[in-house]
C-alpha atoms as a PDB file:
ATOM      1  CA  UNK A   1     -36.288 -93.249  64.885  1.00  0.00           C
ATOM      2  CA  UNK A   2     -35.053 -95.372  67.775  1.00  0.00           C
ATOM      3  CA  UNK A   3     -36.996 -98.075  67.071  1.00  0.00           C
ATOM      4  CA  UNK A   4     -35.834 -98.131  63.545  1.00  0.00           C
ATOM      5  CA  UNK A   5     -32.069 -98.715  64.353  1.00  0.00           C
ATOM      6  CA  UNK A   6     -32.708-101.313  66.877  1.00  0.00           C
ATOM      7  CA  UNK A   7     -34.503-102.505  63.802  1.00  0.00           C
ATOM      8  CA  UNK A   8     -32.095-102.750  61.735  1.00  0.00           C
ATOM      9  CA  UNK A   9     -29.549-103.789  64.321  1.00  0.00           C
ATOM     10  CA  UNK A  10     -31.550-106.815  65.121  1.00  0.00           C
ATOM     11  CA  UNK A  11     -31.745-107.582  60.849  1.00  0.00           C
ATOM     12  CA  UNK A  12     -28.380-107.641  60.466  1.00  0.00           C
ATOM     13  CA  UNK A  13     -27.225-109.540  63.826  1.00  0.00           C
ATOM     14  CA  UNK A  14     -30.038-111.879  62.540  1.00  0.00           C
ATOM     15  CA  UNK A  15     -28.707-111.872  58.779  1.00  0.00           C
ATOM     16  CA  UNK A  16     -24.655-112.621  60.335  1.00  0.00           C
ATOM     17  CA  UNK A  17     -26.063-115.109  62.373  1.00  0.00           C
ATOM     18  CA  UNK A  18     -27.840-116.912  59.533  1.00  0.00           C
ATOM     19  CA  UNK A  19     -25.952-116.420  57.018  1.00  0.00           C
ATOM     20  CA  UNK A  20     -22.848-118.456  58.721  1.00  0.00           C
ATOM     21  CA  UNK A  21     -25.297-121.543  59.298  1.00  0.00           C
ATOM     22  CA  UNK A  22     -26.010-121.910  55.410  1.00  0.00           C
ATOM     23  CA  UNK A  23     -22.421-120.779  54.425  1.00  0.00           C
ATOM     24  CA  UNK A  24     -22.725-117.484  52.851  1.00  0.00           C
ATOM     25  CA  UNK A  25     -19.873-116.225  55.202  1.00  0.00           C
ATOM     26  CA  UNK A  26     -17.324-118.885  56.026  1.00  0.00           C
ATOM     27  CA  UNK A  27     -17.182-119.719  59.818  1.00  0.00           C
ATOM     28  CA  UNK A  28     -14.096-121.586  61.009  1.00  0.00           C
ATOM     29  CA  UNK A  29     -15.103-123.204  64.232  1.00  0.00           C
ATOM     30  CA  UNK A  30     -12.227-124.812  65.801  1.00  0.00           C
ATOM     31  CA  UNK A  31     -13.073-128.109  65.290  1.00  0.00           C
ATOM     32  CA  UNK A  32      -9.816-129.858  64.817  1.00  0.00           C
ATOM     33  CA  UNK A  33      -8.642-129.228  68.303  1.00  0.00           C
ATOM     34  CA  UNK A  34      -8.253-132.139  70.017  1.00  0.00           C
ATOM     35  CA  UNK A  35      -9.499-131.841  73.570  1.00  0.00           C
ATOM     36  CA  UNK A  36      -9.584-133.982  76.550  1.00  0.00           C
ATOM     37  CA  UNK A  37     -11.062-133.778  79.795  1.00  0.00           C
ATOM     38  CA  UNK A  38     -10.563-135.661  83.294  1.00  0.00           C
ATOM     39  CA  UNK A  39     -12.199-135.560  86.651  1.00  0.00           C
ATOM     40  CA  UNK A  40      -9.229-133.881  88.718  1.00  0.00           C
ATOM     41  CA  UNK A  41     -11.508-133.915  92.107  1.00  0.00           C
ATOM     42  CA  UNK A  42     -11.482-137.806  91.532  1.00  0.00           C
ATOM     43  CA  UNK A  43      -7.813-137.824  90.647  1.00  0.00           C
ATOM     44  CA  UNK A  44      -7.408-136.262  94.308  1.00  0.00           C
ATOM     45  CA  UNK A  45      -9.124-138.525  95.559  1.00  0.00           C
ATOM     46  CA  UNK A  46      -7.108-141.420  94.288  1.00  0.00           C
ATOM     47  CA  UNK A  47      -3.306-140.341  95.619  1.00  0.00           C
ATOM     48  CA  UNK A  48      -2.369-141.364  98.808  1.00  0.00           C
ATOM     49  CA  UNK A  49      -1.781-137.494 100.609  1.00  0.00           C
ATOM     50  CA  UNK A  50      -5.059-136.836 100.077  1.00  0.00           C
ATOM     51  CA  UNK A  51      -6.395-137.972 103.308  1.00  0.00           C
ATOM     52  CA  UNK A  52      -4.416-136.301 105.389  1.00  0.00           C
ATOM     53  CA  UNK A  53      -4.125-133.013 103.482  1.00  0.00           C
ATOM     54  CA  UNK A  54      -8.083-133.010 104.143  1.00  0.00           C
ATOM     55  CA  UNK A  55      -7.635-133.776 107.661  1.00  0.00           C
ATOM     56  CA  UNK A  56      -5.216-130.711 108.333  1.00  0.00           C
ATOM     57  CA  UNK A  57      -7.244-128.495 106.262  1.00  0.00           C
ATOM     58  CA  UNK A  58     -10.378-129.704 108.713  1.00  0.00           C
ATOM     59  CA  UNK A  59      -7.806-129.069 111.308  1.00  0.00           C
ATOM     60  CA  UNK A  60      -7.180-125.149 110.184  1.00  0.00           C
ATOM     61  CA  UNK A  61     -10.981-124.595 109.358  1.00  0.00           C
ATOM     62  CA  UNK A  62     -11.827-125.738 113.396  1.00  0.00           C
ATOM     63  CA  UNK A  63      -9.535-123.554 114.589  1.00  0.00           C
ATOM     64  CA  UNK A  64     -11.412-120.521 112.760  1.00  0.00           C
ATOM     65  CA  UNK A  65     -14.707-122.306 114.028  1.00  0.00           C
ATOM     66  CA  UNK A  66     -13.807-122.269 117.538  1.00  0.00           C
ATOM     67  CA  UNK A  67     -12.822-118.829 117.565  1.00  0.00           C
ATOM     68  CA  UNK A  68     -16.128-117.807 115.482  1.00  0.00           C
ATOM     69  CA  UNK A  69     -17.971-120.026 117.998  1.00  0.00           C
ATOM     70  CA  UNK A  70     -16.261-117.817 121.183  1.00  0.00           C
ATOM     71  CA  UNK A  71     -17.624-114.458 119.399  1.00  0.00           C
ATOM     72  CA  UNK A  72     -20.648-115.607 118.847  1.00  0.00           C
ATOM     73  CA  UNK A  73     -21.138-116.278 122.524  1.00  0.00           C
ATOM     74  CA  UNK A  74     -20.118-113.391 123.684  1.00  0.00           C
ATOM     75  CA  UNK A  75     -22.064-111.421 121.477  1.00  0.00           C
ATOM     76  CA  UNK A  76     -24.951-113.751 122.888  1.00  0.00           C
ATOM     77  CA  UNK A  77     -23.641-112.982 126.519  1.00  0.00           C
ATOM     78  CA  UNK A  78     -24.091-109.142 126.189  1.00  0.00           C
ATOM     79  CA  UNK A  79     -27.160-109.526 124.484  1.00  0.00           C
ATOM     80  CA  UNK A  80     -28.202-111.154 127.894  1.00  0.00           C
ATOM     81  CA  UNK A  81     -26.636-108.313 130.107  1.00  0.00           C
ATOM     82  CA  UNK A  82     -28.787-105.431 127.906  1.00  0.00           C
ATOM     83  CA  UNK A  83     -31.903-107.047 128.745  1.00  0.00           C
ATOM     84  CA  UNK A  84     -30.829-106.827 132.646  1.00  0.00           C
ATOM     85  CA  UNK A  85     -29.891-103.355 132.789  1.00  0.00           C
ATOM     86  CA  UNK A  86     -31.771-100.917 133.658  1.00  0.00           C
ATOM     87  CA  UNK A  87     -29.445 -97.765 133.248  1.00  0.00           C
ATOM     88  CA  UNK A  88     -29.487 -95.728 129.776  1.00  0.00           C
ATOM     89  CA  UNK A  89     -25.568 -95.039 129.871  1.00  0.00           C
ATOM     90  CA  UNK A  90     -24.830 -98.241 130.778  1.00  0.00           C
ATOM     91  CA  UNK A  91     -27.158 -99.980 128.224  1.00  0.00           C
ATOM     92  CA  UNK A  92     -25.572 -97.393 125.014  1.00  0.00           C
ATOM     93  CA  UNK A  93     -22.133 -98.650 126.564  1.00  0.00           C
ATOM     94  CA  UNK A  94     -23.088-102.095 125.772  1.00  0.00           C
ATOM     95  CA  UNK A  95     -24.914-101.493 122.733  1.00  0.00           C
ATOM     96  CA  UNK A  96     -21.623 -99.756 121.693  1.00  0.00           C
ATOM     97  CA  UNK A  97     -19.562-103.353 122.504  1.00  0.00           C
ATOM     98  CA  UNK A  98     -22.141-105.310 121.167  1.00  0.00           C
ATOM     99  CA  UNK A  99     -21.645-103.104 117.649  1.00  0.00           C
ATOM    100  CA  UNK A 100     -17.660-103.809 118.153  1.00  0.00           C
ATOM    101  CA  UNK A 101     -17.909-107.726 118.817  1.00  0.00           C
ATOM    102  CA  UNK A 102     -20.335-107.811 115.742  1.00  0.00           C
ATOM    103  CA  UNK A 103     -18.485-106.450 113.621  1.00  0.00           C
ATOM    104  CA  UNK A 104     -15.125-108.013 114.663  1.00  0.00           C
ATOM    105  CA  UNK A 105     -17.226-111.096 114.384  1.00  0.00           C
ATOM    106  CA  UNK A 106     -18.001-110.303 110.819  1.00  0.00           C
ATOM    107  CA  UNK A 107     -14.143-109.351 110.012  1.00  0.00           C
ATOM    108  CA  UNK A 108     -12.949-112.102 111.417  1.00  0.00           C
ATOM    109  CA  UNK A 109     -15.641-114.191 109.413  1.00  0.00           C
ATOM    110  CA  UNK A 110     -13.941-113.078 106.203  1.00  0.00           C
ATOM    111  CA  UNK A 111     -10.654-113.042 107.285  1.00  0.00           C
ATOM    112  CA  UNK A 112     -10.990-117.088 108.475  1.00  0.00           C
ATOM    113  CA  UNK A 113     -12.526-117.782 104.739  1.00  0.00           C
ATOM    114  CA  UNK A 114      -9.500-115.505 102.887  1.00  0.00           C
ATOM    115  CA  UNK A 115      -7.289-117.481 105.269  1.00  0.00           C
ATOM    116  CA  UNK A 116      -8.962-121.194 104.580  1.00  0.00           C
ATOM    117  CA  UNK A 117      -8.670-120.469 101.153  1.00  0.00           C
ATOM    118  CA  UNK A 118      -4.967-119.855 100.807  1.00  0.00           C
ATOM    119  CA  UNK A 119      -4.439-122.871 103.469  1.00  0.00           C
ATOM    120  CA  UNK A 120      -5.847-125.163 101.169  1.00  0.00           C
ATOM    121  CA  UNK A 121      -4.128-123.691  97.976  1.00  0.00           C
ATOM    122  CA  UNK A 122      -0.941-124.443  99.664  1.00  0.00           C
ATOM    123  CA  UNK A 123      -1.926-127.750 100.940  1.00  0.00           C
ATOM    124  CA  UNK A 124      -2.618-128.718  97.976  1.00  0.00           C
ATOM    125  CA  UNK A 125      -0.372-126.985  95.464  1.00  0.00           C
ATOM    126  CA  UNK A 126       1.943-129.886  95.027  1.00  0.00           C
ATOM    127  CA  UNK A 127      -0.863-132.352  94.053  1.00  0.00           C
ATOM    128  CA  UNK A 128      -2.010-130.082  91.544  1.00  0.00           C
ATOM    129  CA  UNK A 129       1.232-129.479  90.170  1.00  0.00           C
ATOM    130  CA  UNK A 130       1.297-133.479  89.649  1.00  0.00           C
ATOM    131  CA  UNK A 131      -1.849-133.496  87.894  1.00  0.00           C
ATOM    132  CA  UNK A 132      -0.814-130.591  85.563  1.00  0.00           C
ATOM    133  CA  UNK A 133       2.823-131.760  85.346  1.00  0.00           C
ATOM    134  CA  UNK A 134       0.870-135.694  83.936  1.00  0.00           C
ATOM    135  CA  UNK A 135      -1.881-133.365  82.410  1.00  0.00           C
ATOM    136  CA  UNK A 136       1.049-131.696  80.239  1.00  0.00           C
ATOM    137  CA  UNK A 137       2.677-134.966  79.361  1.00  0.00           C
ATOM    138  CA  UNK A 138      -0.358-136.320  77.847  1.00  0.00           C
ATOM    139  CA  UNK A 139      -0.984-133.566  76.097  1.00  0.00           C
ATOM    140  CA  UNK A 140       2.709-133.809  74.734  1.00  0.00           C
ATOM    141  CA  UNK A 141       2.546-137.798  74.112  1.00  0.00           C
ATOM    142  CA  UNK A 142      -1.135-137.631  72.821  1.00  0.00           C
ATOM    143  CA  UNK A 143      -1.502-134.454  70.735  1.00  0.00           C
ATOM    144  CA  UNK A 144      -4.293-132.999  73.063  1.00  0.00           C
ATOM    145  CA  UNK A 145      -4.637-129.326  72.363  1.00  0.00           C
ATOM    146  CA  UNK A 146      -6.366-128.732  75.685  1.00  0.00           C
ATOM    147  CA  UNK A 147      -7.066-130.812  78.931  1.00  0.00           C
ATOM    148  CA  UNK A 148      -9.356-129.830  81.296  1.00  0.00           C
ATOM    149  CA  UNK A 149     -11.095-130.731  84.718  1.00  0.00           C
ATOM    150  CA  UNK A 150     -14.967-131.753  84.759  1.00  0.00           C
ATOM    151  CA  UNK A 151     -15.138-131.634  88.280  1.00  0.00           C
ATOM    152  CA  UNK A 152     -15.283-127.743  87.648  1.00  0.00           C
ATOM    153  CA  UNK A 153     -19.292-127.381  86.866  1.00  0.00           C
ATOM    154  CA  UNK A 154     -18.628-123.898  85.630  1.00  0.00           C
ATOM    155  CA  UNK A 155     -17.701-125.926  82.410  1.00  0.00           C
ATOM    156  CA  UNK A 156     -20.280-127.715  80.296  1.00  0.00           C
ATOM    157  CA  UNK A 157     -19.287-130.974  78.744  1.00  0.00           C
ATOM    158  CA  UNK A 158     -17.425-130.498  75.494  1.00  0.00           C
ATOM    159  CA  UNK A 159     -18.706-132.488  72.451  1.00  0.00           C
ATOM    160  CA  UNK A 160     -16.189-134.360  70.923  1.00  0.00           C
ATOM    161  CA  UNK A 161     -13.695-134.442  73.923  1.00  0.00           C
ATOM    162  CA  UNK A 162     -11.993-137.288  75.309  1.00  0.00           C
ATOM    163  CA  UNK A 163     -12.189-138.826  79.355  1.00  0.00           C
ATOM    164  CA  UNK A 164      -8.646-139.111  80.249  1.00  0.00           C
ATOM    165  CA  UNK A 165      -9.054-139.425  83.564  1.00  0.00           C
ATOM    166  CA  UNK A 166      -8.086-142.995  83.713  1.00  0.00           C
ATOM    167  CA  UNK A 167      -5.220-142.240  81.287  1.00  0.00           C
ATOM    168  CA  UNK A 168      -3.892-139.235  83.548  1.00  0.00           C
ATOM    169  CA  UNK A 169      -4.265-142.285  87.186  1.00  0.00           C
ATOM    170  CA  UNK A 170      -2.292-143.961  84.995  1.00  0.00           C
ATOM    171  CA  UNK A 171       0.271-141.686  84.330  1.00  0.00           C
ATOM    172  CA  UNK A 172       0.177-140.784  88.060  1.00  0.00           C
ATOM    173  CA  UNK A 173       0.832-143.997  89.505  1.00  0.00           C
ATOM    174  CA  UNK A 174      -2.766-144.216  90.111  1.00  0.00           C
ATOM    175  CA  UNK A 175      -4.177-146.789  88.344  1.00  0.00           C
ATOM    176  CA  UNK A 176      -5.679-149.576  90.635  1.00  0.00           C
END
């Protein structure tokens, strides 16, 4: 009986499926939109800040490495000491700080990515504001229905769409 539904469930998902590709039910793909695209990693790259907002974000990120760096050694430094001691209470004592630094060490681990993350959102904040602010002017100017960035590789290549990427330098001041 089980198999019979998924039976017929698989018929008729087949049968929808098929029957839009030889136009027995009418499917309205949005075609008409007119879409454009535009490496905004590249665009970055391209305006003058850039350097130097990538610099203090390297700045921020070795701050969290030297402090990840110090826990790390300590944790290797008490590691040491266990293997010297000879004493059972002493030896659960450390065991009990080398359970502490660890786990600091992994708190702090996510705490310095949380932390890098919003640094570099508000480093860069006002460059992507540019590059939306030109994105939406094209759009206006141009009749694009949607722009979007192709430096994000969660996004397969559209068919049809448009590099503006040049087009949105331009409009940036970027052109060279």
């Amino acid at each position: 009986m089980n198999f019979n539904f998924k039976l017929r469930a698989t018929l008729i998902l087949m049968l929808i499926l098929t029957s839009s590709l030889v136009g027995l039910i009418p499917c309205q793909a949005q075609t008409n939109k007119k879409i454009g695209f535009a490496d905004f990693g590249k665009l970055k790259h391209l305006m003058p800040e850039y350097d130097s907002l990538v610099a203090l974000s390297a700045e921020y990120e070795s701050l969290f490495e030297k402090e990840l760096y110090a826990l790390t050694n300590m944790i290797q430094e008490k590691s040491k000491q266990l293997d010297t001691i000879i004493g059972q209470s002493e030896k659960d004592k450390l065991i009990v700080q080398l359970q502490d630094l660890t786990s600091m060490l992994n708190s702090y681990r996510i705490t310095a990515k949380i932390e890098l993350s919003k640094t570099d959102h508000d480093l860069f904040i006002e460059v992507n504001q540019r590059i939306a602010d030109a994105c939406e002017r094209i759009k206006d100017k141009d009749d694009f229905d949607y722009i979007y960035d192709s430096s994000l590789k969660a996004i397969p290549p559209m068919i049809g769409a448009e590099d503006l990427t040049e087009v949105i330098a331009k409009e940036l001041g970027l052109d060279k």
